[in-house]
N, C-alpha and C. Protein backbone atom coordinates (compact mmCIF):
# COMPACT_ATOMS: atom_id res chain seq x y z
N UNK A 1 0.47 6.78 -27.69
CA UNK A 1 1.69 6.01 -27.59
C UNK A 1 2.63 6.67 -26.59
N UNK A 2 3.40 6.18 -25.66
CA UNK A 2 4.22 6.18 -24.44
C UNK A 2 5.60 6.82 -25.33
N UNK A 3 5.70 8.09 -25.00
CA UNK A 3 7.04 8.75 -25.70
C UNK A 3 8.51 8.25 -24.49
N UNK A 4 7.92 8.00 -23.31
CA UNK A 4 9.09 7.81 -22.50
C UNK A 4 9.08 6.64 -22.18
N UNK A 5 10.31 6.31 -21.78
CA UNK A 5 10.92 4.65 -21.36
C UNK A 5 10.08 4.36 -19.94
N UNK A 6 9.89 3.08 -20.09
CA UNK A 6 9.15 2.86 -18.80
C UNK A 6 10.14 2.61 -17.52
N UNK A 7 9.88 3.84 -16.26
CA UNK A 7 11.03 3.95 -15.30
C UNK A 7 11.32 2.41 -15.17
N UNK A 8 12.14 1.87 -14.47
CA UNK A 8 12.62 0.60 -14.18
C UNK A 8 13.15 -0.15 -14.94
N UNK A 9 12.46 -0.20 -16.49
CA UNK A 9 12.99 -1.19 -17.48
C UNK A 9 13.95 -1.68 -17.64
N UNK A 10 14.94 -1.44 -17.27
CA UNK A 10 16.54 -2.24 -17.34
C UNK A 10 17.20 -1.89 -16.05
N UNK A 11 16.23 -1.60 -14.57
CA UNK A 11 16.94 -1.84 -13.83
C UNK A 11 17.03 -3.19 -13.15
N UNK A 12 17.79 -3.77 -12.08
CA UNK A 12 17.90 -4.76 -11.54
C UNK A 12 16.79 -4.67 -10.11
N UNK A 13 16.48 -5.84 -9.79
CA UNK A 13 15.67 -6.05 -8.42
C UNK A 13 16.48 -6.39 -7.55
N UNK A 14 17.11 -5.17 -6.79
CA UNK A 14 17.70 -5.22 -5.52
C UNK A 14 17.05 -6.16 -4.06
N UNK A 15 17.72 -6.29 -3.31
CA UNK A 15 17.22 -7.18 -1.86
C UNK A 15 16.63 -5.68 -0.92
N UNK A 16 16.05 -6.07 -0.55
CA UNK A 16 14.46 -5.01 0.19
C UNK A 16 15.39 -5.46 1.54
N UNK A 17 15.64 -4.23 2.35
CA UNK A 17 16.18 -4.17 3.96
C UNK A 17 15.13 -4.32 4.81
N UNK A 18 14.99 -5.16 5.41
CA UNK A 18 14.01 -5.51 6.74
C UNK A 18 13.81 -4.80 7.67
N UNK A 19 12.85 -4.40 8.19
CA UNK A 19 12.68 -3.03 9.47
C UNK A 19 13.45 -4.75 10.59
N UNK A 20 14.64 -3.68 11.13
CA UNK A 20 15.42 -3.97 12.22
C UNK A 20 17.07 -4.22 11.47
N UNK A 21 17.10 -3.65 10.10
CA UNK A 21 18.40 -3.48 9.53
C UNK A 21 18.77 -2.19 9.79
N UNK A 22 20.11 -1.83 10.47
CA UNK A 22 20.99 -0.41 10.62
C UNK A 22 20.01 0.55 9.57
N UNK A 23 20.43 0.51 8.46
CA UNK A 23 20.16 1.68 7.30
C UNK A 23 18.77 2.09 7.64
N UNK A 24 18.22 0.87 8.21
CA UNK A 24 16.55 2.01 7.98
C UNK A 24 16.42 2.69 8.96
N UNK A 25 17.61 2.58 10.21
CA UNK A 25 17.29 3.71 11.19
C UNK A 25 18.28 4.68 11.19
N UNK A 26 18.76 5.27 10.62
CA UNK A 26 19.47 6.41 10.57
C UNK A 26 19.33 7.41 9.51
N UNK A 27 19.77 8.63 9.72
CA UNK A 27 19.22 9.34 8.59
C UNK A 27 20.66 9.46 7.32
N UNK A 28 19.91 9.49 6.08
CA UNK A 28 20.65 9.09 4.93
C UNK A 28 21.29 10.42 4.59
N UNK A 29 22.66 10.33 3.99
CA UNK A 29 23.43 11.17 3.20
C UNK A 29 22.88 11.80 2.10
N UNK A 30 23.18 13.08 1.69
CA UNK A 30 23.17 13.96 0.88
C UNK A 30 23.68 13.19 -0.55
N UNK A 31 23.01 13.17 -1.61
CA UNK A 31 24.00 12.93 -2.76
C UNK A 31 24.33 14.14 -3.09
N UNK A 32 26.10 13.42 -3.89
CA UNK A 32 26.60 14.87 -3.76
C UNK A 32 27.29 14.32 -5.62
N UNK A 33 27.14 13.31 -6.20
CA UNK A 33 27.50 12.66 -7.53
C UNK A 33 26.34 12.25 -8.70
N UNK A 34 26.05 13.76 -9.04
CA UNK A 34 25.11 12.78 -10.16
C UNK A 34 25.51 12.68 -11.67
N UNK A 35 25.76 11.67 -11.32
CA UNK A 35 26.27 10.97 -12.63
C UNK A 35 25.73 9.34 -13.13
N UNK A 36 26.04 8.60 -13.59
CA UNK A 36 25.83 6.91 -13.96
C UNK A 36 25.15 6.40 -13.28
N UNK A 37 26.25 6.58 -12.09
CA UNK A 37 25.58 5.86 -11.10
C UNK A 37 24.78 5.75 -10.25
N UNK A 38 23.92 7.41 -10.22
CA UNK A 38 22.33 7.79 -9.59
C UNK A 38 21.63 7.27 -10.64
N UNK A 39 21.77 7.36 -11.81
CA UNK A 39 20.56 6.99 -12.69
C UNK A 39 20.56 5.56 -12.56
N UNK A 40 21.31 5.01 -12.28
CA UNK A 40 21.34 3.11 -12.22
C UNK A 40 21.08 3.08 -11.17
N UNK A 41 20.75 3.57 -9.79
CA UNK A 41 20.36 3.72 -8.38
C UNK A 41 18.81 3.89 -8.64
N UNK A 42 18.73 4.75 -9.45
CA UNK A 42 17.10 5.13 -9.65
C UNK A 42 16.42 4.23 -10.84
N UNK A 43 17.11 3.76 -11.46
CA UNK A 43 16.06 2.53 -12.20
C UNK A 43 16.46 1.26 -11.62
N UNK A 44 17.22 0.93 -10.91
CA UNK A 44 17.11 -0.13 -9.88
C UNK A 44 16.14 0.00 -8.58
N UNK A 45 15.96 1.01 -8.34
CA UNK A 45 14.81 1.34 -7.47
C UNK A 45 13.23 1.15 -7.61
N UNK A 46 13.37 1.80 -9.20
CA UNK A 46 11.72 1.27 -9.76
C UNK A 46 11.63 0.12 -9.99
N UNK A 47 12.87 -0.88 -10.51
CA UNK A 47 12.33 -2.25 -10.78
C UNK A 47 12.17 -2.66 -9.72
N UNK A 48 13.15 -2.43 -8.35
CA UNK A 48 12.11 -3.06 -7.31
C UNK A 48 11.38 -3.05 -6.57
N UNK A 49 11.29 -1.63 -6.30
CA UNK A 49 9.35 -1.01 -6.01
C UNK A 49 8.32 -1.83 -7.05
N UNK A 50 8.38 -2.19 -8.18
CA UNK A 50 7.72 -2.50 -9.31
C UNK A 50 7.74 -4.51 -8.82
N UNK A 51 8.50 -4.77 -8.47
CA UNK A 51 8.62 -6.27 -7.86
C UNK A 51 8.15 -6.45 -6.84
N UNK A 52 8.08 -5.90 -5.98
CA UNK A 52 7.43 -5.38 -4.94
C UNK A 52 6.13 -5.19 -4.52
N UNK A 53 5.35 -5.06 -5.78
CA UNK A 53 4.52 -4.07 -5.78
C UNK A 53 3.93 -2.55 -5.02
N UNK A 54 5.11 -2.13 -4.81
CA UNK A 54 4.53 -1.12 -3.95
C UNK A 54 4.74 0.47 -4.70
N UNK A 55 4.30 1.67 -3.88
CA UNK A 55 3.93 2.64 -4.35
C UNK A 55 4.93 3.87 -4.19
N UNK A 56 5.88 3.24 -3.46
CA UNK A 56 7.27 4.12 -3.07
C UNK A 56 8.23 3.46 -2.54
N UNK A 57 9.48 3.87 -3.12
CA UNK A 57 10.36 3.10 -2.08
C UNK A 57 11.99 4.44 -2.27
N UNK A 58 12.31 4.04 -0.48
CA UNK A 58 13.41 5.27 -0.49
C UNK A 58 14.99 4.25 -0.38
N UNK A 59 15.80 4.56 -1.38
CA UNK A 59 17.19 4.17 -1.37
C UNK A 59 17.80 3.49 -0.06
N UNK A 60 17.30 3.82 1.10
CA UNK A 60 17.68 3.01 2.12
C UNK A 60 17.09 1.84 2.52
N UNK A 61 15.94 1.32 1.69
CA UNK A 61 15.44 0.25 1.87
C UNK A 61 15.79 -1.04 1.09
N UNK A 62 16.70 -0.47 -0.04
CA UNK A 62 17.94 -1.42 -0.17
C UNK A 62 18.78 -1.34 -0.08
N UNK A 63 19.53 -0.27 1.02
CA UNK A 63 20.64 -0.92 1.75
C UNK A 63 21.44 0.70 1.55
N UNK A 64 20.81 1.87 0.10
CA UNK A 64 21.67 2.54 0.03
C UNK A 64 21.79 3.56 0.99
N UNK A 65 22.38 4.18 1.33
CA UNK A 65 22.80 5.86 2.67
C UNK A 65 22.60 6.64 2.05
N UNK A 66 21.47 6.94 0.48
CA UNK A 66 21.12 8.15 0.14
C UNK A 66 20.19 8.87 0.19
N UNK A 67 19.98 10.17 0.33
CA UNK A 67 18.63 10.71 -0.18
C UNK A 67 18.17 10.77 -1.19
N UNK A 68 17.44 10.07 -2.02
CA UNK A 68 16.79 9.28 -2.94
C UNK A 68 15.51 9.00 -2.56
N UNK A 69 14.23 8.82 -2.96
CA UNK A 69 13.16 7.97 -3.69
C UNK A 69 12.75 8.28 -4.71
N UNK A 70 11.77 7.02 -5.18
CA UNK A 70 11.26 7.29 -6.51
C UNK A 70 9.69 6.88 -5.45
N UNK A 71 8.71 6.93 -6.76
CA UNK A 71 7.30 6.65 -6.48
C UNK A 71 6.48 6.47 -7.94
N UNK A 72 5.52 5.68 -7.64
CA UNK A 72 4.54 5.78 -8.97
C UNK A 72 2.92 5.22 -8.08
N UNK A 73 2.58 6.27 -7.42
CA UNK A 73 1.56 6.51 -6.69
C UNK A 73 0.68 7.30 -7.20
N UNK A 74 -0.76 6.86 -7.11
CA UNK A 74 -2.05 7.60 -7.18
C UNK A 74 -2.22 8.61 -5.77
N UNK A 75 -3.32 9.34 -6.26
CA UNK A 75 -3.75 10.37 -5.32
C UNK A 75 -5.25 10.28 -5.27
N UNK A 76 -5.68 10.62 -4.40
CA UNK A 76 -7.17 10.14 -3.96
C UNK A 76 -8.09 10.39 -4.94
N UNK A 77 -7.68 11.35 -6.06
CA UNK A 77 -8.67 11.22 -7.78
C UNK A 77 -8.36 10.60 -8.23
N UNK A 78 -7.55 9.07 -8.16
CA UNK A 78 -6.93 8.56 -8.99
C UNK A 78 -5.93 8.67 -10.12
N UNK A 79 -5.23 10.31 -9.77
CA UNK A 79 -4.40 10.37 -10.87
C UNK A 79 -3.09 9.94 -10.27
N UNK A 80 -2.71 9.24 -11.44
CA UNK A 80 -0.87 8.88 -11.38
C UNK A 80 0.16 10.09 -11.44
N UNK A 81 0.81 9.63 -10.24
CA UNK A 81 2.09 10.38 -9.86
C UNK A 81 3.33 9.02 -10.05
N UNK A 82 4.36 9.82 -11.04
CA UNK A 82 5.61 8.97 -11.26
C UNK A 82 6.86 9.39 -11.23
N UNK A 83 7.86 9.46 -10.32
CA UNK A 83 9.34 10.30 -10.66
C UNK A 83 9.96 9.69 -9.55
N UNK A 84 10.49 10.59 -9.19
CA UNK A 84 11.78 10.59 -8.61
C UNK A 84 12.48 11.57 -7.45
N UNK A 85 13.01 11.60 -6.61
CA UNK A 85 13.46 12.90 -6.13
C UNK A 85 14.80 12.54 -5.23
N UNK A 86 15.49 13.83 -5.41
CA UNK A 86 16.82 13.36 -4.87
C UNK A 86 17.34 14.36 -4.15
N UNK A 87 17.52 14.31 -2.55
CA UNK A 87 17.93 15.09 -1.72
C UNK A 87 16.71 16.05 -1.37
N UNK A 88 15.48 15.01 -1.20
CA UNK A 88 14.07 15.74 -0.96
C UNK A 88 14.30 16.04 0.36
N UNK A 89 13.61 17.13 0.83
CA UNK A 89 13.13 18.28 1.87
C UNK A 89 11.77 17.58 2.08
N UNK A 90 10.93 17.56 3.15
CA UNK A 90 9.55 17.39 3.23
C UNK A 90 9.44 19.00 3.88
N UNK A 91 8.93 20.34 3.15
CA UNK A 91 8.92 21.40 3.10
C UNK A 91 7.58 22.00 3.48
N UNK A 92 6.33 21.30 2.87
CA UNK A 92 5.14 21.90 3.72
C UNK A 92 4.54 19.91 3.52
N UNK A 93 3.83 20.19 5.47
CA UNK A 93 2.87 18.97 5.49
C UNK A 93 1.61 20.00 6.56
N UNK A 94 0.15 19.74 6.14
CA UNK A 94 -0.29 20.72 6.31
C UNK A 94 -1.95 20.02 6.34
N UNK A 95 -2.77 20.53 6.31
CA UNK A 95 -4.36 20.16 6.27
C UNK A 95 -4.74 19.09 7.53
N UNK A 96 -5.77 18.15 7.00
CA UNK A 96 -6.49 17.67 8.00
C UNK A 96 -5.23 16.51 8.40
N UNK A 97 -5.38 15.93 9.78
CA UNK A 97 -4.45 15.09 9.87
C UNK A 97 -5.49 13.50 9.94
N UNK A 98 -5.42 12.82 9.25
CA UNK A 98 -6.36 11.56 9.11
C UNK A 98 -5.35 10.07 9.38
N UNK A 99 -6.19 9.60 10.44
CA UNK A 99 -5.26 8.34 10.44
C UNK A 99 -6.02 7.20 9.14
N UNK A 100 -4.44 6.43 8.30
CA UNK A 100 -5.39 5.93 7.79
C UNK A 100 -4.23 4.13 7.33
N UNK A 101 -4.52 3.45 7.02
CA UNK A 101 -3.79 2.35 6.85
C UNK A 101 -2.51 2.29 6.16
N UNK A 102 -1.70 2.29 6.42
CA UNK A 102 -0.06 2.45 5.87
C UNK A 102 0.52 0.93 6.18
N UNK A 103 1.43 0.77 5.12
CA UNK A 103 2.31 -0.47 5.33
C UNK A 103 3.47 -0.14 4.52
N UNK A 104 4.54 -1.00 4.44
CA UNK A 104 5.76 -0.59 3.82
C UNK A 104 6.07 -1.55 3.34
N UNK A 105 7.68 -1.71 2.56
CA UNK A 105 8.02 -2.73 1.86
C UNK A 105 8.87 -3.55 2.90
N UNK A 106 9.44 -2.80 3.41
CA UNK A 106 10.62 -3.10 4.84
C UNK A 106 10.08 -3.70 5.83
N UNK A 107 8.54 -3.71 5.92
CA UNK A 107 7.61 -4.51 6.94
C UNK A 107 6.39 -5.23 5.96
N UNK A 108 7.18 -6.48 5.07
CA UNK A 108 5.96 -6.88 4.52
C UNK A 108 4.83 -7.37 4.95
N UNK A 109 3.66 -7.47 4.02
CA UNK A 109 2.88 -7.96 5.09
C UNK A 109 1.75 -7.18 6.31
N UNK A 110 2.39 -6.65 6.58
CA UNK A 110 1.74 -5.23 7.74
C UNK A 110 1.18 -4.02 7.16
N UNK A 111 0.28 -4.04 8.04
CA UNK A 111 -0.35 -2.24 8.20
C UNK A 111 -0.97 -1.99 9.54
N UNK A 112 -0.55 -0.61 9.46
CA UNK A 112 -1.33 -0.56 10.48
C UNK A 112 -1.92 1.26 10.79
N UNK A 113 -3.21 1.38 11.04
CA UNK A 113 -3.60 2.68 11.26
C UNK A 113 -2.30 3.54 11.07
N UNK A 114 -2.04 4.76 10.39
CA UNK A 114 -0.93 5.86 11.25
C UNK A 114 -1.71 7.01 10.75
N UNK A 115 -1.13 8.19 11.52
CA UNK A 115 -1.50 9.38 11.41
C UNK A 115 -0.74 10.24 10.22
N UNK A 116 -1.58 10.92 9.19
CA UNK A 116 -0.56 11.79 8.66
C UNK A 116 -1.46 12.82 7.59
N UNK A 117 -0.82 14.18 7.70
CA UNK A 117 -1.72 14.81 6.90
C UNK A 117 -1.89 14.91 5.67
N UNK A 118 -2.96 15.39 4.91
CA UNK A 118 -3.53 14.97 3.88
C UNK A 118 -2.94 15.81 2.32
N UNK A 119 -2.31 16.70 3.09
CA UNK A 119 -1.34 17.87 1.82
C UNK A 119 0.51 17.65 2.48
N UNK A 120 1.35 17.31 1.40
CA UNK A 120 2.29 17.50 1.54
C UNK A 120 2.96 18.19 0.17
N UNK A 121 4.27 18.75 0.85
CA UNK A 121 5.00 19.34 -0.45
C UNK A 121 6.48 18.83 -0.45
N UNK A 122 7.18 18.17 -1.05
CA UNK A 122 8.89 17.97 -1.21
C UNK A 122 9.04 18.82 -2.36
N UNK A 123 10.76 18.88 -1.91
CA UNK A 123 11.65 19.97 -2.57
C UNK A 123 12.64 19.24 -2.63
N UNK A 124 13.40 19.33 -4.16
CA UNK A 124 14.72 18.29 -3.90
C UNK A 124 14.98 18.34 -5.67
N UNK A 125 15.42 17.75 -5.95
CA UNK A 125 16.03 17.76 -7.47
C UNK A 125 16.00 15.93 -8.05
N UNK A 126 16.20 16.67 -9.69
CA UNK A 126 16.11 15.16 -10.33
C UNK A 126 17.84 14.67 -10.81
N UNK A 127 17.59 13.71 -11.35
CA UNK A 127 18.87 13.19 -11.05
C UNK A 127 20.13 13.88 -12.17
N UNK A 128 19.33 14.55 -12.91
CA UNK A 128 20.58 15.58 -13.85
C UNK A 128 20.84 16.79 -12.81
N UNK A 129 19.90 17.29 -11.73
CA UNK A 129 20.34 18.26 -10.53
C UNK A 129 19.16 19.33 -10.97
N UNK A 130 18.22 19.11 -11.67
CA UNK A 130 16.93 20.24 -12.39
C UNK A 130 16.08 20.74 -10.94
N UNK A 131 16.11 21.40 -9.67
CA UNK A 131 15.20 21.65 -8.96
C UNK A 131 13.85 20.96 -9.26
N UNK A 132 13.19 20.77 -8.35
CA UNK A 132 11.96 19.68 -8.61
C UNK A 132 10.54 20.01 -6.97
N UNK A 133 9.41 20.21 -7.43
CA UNK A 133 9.15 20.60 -6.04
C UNK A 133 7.42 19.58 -6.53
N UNK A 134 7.39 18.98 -5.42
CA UNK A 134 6.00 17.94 -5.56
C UNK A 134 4.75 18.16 -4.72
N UNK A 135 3.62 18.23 -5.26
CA UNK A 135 2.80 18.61 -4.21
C UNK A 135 1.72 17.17 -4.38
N UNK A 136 1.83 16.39 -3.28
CA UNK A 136 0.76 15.65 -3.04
C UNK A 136 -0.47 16.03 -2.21
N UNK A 137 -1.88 15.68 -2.36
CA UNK A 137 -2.68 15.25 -1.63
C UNK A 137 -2.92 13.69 -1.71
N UNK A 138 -4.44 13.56 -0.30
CA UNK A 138 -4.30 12.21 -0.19
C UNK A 138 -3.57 11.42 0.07
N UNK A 139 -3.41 10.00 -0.61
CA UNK A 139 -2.68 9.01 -0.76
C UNK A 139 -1.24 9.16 -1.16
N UNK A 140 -1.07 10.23 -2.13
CA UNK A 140 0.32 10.64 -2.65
C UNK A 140 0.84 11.47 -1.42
N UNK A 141 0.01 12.04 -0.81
CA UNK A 141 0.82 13.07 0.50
C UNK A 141 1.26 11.72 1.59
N UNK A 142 0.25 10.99 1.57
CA UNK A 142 0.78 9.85 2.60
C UNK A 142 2.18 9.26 1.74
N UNK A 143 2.44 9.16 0.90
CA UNK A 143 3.54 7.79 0.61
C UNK A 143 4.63 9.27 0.11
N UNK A 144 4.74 10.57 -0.07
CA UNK A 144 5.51 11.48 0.18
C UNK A 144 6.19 11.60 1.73
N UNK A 145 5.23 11.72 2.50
CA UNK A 145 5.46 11.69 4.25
C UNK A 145 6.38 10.52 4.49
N UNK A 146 5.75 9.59 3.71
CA UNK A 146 6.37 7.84 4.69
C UNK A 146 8.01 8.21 3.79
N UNK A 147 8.19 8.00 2.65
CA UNK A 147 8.75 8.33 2.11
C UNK A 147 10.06 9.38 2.54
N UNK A 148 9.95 10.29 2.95
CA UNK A 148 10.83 11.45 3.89
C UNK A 148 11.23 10.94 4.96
N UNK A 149 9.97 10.23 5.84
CA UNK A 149 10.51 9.57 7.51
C UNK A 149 11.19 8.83 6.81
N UNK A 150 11.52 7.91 5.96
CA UNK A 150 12.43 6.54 5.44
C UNK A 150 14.47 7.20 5.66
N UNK A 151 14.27 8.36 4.75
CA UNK A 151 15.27 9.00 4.47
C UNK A 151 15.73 9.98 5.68
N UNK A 152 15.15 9.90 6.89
CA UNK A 152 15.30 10.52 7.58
C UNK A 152 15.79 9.86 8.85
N UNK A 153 15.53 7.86 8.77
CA UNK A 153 15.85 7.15 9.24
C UNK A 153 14.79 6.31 10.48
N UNK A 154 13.63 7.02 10.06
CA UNK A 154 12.15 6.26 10.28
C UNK A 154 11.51 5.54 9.99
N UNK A 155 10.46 5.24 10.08
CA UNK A 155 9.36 3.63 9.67
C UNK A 155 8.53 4.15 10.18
N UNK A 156 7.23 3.65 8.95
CA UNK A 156 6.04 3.89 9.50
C UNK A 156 5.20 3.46 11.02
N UNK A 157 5.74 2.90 11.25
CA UNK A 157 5.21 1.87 12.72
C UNK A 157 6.10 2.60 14.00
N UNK A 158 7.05 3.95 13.64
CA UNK A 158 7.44 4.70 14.70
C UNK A 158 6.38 6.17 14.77
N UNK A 159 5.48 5.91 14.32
CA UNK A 159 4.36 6.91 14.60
C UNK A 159 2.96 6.35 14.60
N UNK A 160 3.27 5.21 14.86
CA UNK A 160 1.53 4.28 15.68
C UNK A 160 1.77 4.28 17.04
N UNK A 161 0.94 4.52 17.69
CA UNK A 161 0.48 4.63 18.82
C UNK A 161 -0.98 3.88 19.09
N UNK A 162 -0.39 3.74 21.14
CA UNK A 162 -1.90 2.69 21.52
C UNK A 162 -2.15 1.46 21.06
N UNK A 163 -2.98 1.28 21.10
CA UNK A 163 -3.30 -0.06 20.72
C UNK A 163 -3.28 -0.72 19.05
N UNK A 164 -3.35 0.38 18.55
CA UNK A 164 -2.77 0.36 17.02
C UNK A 164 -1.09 0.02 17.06
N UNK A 165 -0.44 0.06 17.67
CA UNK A 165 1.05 0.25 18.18
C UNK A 165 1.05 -1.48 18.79
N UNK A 166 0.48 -1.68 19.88
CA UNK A 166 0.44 -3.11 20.50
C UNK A 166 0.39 -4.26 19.43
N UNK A 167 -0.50 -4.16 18.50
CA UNK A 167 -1.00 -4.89 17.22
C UNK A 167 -0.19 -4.98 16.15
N UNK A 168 0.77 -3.57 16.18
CA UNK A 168 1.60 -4.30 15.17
C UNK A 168 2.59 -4.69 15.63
N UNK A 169 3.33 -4.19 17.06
CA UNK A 169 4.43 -5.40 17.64
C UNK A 169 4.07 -6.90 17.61
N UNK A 170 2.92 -7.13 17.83
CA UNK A 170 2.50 -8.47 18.14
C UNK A 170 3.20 -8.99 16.75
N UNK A 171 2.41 -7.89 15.43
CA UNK A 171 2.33 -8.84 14.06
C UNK A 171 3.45 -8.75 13.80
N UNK A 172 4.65 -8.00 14.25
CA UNK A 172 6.33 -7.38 14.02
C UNK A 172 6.95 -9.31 14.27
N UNK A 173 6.28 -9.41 15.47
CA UNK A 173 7.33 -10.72 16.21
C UNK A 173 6.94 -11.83 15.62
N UNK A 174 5.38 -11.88 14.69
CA UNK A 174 5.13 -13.36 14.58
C UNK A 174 5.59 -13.38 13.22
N UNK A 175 5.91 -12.19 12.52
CA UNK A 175 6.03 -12.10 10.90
C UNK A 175 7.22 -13.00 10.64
N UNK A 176 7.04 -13.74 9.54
CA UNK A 176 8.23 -14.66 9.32
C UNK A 176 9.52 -14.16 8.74
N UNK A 177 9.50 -13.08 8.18
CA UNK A 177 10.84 -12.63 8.51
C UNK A 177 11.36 -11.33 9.11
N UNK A 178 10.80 -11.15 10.44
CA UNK A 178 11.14 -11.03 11.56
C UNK A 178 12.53 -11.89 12.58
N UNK A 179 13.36 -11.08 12.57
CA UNK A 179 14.75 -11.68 13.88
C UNK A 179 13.98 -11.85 14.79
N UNK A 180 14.45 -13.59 15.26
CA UNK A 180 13.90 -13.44 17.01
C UNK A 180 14.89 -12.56 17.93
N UNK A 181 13.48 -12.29 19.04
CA UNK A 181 14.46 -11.58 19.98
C UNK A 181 15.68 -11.99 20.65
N UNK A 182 16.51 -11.36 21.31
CA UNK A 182 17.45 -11.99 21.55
C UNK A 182 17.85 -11.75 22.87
């Protein structure tokens, strides 16, 4: 039997920021208030990663200027990874570097090849301020990585290259909610 509340359960499903909104390109603020209103930041986050369906999502992809994500991502044994981290460091990224299919919530719809290595480590705290340090491989090191570039004011599709790069501009402009150019 499940001793803990399931993350998200009474948060709200926020509006998901579109790659070509301000917030997802700049790098996000320090929280410096944890109180109420990080913990209602962070279960509004899982319900809409959880609506979403996706495997991470960082506070600036709905709109907030913090350093924040949560995640509830597997790792290439299939074990579940679930939390949170706040004012994460991406502190060691390290091992083989494997390109491998990435997509985001901010670019629905899309993937495309990217490069990234296969061990990562964040450093950062939980939302009472408890130090917190995460070590992914695999799949969890990938959505740790994407995860950090988010908060750092990146997107996965600013580290495709070549013709992997050509393919997803193409799919960037025809995606339906995509801004036309102007």
């Amino acid at each position: 039997m499940r001793q803990r509340p399931i993350p998200g359960n009474s948060g709200l499903v926020r509006t998901m920021s579109l790659l070509g909104d301000p917030v997802l390109h700049s790098a996000c603020a320090e929280v410096t208030d944890f109180g109420p209103a990080l913990d209602r930041l962070i279960e509004d986050m899982f319900a809409t990663m959880y609506a979403a369906q996706g495997v991470g999502l960082a506070a600036n992809q709905i709109g907030v200027n913090q350093r924040v994500f949560v995640y509830d991502c597997p790792d290439d044994e299939d074990v579940r990874h679930v939390g949170h981290v706040v004012n994460p460091r991406l502190v060691e990224a390290d091992g083989l570097e494997l390109v491998g299919p990435e997509g985001c919530l901010s670019l629905p719809g899309l993937e495309a090849g990217t490069v990234r290595f296969d061990r990562a480590v964040v450093e950062g705290v939980t939302s009472d301020g408890a130090p917190v340090r995460i070590c992914g491989t695999g799949f969890f090191a990938r959505c740790l990585q994407h995860e950090c570039d988010h908060l750092d004011g990146g997107v996965y599709a600013d580290r495709v290259t070549g013709l992997r790069l050509r393919r997803l501009r193409r799919a960037i402009r025809r995606a339906p909610w995509s801004a036309p150019a102007s």
